[in-house]
Protein backbone atom coordinates (compact mmCIF):
# COMPACT_ATOMS: atom_id res chain seq x y z
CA UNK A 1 39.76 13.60 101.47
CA UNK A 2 39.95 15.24 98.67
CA UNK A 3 37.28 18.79 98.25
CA UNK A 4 34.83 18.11 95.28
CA UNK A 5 35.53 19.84 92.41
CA UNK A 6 33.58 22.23 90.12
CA UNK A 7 32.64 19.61 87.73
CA UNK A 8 30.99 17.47 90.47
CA UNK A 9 29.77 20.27 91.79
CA UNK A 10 28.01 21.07 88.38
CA UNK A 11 27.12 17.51 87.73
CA UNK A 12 25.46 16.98 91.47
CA UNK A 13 23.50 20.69 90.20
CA UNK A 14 22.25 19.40 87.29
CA UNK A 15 20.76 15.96 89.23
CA UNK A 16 19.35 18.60 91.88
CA UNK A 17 17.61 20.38 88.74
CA UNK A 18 16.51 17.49 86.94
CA UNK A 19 15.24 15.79 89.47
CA UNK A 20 13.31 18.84 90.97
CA UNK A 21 11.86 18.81 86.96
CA UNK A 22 10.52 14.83 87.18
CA UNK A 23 9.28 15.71 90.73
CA UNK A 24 7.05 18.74 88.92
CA UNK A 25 6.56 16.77 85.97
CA UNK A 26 4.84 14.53 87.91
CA UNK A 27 2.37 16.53 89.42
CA UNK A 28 1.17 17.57 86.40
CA UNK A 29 1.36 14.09 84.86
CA UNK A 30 -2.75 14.85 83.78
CA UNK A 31 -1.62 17.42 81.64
CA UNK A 32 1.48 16.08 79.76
CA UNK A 33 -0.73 12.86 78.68
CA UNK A 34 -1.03 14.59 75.34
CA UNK A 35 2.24 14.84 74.94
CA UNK A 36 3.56 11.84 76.20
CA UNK A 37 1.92 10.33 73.89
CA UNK A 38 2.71 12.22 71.20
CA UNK A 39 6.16 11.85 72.19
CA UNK A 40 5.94 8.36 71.95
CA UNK A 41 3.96 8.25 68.91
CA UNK A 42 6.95 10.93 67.33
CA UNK A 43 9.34 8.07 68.44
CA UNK A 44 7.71 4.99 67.17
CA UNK A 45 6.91 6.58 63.59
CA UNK A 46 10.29 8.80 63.34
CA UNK A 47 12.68 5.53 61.80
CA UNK A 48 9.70 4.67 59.17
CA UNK A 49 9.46 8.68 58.39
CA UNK A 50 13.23 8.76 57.77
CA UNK A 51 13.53 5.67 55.30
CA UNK A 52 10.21 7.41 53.43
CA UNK A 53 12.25 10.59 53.09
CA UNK A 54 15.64 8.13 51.79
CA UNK A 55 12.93 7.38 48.62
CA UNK A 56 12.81 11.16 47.22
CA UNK A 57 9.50 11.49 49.51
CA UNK A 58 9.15 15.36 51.25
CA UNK A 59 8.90 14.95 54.84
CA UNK A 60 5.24 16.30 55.26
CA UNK A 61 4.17 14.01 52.82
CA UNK A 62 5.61 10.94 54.46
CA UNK A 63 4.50 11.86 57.81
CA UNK A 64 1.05 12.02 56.13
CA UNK A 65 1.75 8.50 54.50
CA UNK A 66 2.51 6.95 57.60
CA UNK A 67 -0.86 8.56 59.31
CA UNK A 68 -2.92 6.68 56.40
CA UNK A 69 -1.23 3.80 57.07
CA UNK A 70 -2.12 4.38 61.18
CA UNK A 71 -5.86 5.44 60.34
CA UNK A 72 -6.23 2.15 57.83
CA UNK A 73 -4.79 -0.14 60.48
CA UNK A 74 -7.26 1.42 63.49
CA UNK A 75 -9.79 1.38 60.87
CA UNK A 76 -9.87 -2.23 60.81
CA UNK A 77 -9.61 -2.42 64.47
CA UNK A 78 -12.70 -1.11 65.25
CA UNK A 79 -14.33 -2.91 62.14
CA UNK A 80 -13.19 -6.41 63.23
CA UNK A 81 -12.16 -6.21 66.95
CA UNK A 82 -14.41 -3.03 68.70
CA UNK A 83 -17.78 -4.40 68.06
CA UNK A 84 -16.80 -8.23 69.70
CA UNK A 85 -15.06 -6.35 72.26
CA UNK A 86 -18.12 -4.03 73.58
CA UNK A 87 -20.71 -7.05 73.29
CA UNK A 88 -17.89 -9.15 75.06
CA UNK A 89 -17.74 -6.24 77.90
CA UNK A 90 -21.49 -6.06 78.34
CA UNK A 91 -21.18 -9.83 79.25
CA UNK A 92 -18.71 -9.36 81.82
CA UNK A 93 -21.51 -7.69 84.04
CA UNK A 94 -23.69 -10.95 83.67
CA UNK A 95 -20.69 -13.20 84.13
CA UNK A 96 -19.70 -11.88 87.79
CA UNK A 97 -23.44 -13.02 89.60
CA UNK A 98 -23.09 -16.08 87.52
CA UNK A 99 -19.25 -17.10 88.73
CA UNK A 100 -20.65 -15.69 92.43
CA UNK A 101 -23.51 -18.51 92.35
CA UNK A 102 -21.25 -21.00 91.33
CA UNK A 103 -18.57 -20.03 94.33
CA UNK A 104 -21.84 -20.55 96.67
CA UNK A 105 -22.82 -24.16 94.96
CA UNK A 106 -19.26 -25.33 95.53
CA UNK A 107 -19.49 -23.91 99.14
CA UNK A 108 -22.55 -25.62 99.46
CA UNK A 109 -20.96 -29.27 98.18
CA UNK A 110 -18.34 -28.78 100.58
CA UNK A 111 -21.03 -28.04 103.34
CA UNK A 112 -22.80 -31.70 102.59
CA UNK A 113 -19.37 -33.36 102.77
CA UNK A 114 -17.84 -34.80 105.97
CA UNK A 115 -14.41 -32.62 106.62
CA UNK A 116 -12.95 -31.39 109.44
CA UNK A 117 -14.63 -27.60 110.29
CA UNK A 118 -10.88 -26.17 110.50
CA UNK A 119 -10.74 -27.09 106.70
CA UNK A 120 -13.98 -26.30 106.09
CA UNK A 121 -13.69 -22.57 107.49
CA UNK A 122 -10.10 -22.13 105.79
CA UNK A 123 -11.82 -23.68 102.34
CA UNK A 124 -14.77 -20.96 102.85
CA UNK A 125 -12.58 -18.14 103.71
CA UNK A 126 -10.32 -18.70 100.18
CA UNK A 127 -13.90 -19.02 98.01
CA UNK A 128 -14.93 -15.59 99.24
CA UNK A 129 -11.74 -14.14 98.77
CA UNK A 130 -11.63 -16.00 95.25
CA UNK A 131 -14.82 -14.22 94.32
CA UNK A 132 -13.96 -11.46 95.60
CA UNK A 133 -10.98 -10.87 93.77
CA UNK A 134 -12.60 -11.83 90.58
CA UNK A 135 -15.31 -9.47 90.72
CA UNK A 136 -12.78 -6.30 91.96
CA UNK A 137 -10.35 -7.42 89.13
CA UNK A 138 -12.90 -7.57 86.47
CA UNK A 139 -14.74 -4.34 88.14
CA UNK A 140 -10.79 -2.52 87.56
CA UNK A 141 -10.52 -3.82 84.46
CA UNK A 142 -13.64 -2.35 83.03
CA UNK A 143 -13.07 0.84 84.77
CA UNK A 144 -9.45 1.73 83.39
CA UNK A 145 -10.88 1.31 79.90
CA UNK A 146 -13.69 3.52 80.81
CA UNK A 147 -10.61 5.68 82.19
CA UNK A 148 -8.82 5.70 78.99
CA UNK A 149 -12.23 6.37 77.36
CA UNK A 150 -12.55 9.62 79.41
CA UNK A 151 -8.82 10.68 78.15
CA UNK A 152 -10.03 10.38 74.29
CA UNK A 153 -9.75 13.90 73.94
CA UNK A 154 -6.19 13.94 74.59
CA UNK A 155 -5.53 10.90 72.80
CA UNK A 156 -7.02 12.93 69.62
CA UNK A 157 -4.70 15.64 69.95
CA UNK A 158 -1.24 13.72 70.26
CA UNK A 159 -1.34 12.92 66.42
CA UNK A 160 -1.46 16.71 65.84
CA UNK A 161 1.67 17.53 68.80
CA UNK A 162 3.45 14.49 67.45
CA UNK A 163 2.92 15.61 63.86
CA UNK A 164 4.65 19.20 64.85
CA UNK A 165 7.17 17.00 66.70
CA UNK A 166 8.02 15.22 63.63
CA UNK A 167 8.52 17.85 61.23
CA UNK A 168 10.65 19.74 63.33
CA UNK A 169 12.50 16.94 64.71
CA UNK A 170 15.77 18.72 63.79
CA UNK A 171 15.01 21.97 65.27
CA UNK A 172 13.77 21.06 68.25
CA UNK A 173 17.33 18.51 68.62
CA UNK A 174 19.18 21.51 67.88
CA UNK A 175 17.65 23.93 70.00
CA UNK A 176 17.78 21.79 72.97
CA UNK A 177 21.45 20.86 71.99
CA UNK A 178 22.71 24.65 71.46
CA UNK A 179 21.99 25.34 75.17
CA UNK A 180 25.36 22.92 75.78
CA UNK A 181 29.01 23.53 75.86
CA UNK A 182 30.50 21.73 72.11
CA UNK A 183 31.82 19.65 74.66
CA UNK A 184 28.21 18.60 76.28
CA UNK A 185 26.82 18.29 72.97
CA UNK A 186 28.73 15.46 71.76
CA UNK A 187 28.29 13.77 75.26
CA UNK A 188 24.61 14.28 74.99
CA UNK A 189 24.06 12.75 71.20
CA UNK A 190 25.99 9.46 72.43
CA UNK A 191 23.88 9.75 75.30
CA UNK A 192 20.60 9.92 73.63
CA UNK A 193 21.78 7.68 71.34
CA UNK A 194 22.10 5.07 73.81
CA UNK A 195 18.86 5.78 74.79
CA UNK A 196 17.45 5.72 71.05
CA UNK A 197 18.41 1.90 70.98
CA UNK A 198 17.09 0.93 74.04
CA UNK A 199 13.72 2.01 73.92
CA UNK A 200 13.76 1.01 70.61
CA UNK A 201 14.70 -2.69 71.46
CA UNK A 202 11.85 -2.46 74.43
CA UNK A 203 9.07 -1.27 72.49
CA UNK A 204 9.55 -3.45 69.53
CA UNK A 205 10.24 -6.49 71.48
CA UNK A 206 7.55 -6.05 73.98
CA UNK A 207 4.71 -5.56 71.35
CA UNK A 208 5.89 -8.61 69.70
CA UNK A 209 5.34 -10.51 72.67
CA UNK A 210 2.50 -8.88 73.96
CA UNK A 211 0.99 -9.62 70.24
CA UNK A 212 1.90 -13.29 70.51
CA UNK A 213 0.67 -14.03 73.68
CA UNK A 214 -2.61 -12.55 73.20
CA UNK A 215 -3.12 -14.27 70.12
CA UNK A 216 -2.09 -17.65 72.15
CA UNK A 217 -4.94 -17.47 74.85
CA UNK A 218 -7.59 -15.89 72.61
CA UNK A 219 -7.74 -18.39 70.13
CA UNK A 220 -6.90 -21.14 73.02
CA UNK A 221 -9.79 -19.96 74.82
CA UNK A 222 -11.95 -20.08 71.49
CA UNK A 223 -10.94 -23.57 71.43
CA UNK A 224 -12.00 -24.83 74.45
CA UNK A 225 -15.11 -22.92 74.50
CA UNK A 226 -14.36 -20.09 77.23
CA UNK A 227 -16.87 -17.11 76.70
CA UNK A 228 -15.25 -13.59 75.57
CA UNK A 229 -12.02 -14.84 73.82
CA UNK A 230 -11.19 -11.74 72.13
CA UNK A 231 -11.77 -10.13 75.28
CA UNK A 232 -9.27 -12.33 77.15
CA UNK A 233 -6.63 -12.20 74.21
CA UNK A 234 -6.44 -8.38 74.59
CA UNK A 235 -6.35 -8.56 78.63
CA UNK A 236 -3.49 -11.25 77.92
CA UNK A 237 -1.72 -8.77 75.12
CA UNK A 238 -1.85 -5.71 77.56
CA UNK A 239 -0.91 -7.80 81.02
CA UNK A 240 1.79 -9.31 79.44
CA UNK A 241 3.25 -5.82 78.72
CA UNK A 242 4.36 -5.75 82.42
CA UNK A 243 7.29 -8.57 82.83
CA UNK A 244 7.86 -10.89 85.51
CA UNK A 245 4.03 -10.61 87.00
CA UNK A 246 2.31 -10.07 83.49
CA UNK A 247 1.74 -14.03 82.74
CA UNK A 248 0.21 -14.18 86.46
CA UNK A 249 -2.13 -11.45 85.74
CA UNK A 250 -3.35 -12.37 82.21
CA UNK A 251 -4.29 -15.92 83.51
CA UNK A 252 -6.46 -14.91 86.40
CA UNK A 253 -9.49 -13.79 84.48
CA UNK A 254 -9.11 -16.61 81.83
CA UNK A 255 -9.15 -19.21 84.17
CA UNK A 256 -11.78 -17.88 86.26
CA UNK A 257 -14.11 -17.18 83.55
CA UNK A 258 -13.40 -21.16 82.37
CA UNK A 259 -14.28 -21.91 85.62
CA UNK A 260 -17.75 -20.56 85.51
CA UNK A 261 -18.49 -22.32 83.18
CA UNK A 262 -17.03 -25.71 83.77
CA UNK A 263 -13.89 -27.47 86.12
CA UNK A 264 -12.79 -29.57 82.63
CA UNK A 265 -12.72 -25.86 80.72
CA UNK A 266 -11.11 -24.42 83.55
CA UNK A 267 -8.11 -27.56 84.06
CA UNK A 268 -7.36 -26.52 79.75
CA UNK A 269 -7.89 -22.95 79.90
CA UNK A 270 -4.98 -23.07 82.92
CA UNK A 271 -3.13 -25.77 80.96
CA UNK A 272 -2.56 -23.66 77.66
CA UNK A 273 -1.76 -20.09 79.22
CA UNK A 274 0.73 -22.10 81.17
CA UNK A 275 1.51 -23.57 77.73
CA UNK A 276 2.15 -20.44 75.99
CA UNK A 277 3.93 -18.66 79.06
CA UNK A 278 6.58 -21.36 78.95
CA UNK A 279 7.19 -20.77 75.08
CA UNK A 280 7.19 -17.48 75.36
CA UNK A 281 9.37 -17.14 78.83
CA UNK A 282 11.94 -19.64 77.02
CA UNK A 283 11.46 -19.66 73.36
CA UNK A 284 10.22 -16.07 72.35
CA UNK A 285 11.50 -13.78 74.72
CA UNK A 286 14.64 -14.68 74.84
CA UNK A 287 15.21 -14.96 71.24
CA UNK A 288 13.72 -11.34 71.00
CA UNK A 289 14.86 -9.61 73.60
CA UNK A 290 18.26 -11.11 75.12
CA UNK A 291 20.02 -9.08 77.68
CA UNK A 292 19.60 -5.86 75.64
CA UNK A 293 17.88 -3.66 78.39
CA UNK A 294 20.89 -4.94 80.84
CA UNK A 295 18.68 -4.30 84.00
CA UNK A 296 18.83 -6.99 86.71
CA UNK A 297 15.85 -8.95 87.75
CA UNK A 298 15.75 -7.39 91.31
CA UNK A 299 15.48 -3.44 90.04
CA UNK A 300 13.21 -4.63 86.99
CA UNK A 301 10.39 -5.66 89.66
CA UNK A 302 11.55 -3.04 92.31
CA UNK A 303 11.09 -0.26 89.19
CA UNK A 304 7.55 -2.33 88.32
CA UNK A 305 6.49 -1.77 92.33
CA UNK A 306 7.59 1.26 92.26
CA UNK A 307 5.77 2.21 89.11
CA UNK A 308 2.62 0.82 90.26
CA UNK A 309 3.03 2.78 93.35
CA UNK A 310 3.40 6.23 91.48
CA UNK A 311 1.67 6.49 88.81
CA UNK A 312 -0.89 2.65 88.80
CA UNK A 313 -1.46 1.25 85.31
CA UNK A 314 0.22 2.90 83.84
CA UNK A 315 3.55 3.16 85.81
CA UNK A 316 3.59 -0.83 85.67
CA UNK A 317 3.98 -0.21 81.91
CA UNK A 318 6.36 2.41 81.71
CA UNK A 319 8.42 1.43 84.97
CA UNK A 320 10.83 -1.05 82.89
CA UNK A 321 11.68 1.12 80.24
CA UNK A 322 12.34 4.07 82.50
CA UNK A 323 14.64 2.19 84.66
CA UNK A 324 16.30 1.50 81.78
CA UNK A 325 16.67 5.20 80.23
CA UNK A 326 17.56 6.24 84.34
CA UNK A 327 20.63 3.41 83.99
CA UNK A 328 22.14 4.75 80.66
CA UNK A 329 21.93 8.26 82.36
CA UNK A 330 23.25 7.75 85.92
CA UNK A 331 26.07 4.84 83.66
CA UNK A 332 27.01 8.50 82.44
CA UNK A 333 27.40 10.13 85.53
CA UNK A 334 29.25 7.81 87.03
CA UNK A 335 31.48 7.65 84.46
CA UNK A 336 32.19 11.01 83.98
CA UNK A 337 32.56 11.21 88.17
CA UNK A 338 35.26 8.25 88.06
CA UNK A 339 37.05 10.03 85.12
């Protein structure tokens, strides 16, 4: 067998150092919030900022354009959506001792009717774990976005980090670029370039989706007279961010809140989510995703697990397209090892 040369030897170095950097990255994951999200907000606007600049417009201005633009559009938001959305959250607290009581009159029914008592038990053992699911879902629900509340402060200063991240895009490409060999450096712009594109694809695809599918079950459940539609739309939007268990997740509180109310509202509500998961699982997602992220089905939901396991919430959002950055990186590596 052959000794290992210095350019594995370099190359294993490197994944020593890097991954010693995600493994202190991560326990100060509290602090970088700011600038993850600046980083991603640098991202999403930096394409739009570049065609600006292609129409004569100075690159200061244009990232100031685009921030109008942002403030206008989240302007609106809280006009039309914020208001519906915190009177639609103060019902939820009044919903769960309403769907409790009607989990004990259906227990009750079944107590009047003739069945075996091995059915019975098994039928009362699923109600209470029914209800009790419902009421520590909702409960979760309503504390992450009191959690995301609590990180506003952050969230105000990634617009100023991603505004510094913008302007200097070049410099800080550069200066991260002149600590590689010429060699390196060419490696590394395909590389990122890779990486450009497929977070690019993600992002845009997945909000498309997201924004389609929450649209679907809010206005279905407007329809058939389910309480807190807009509230159920944006669960739907944000749920079906996460693939492969999002379209289970969005339909749980939708169907259970249908069900407090009536068994007819509750056979339709379940009827059109799985309505609008079949269009979008065949029609929509297909068409606007295709096989561009390349990642099999097993590591998508082993990265989603995983995810979940590290960092909750929010690691079932980000797990996907960080599997998909890690295969692009370690498609490198092993490339350059076979070579």
């Amino acid at each position: 067998m052959k000794r290992m040369g210095p350019r594995i030897s370099r190359y294993i170095l490197f994944l020593v150092v890097l991954t010693a950097t995600i493994y202190f990255l991560y326990l100060v994951r509290e602090v970088l919030f700011s600038f993850a999200a600046a980083a991603l907000l640098a991202f999403l606007l930096f394409r739009p900022m570049v065609y600006i600049e292609t129409k004569g417009v100075k690159r200061t201005i244009a990232i100031i354009m685009l921030y109008f633009l942002l403030l206008g559009a989240a302007a609106a938001f809280l006009a039309f959506a914020i208001p519906g959305m915190v009177a639609e959250l103060g019902q939820v607290t009044s919903l769960i001792p309403e769907f409790a009581e009607d989990a004990r009159e259906i227990t009750a029914q079944v107590d009047e009717l003739d069945v075996p008592g091995e059915i019975k038990r098994i039928f009362d053992e699923n109600v209470k774990k029914l209800n009790n699911y419902v009421y520590e879902s909702m409960r979760n629900f309503v504390a992450s976005l009191y959690s995301l509340l609590g990180k506003a402060l952050a969230i105000i200063f990634s617009p100023i980090l991603a505004f510094y991240i913008l302007n200097d895009w070049e410099k800080i490409r550069e200066g991260f670029l002149a600590l590689l060999s010429p060699r390196a450096r060419r490696e590394a712009t395909v590389v990122f370039g890779q990486i450009d594109n497929v977070l690019t694809e993600f992002i845009k695809g997945h909000l498309l989706v997201a924004l389609v599918v929450g649209t679907g079950v809010g206005v279905a459940a407007w329809v058939i007279g389910v309480e807190l539609p807009l509230l159920l739309g944006v669960i739907a939007a944000v749920t079906n961010l996460i693939p492969y268990f999002g379209a289970f997740l969005s339909g749980i509180p939708a169907v259970a809140l249908a069900l407090s109310q009536s068994t007819a509202a509750a056979v339709y509500m379940l009827i059109a989510i799985i309505v609008i998961q079949q269009i979008e699982g065949n029609l929509i997602t297909p068409k606007i995703m295709g096989d561009k992220l390349g990642l099999h089905p097993l590591l998508i939901v082993f990265s989603i697990l995983a995810g979940g396991q590290l960092l909750g919430f929010w690691g079932l959002l980000l797990a996907v397209p960080a599997a998909a950055v890690l295969k692009v990186i370690t498609g490198w590596f092993y490339q350059k090892i076979v070579e």
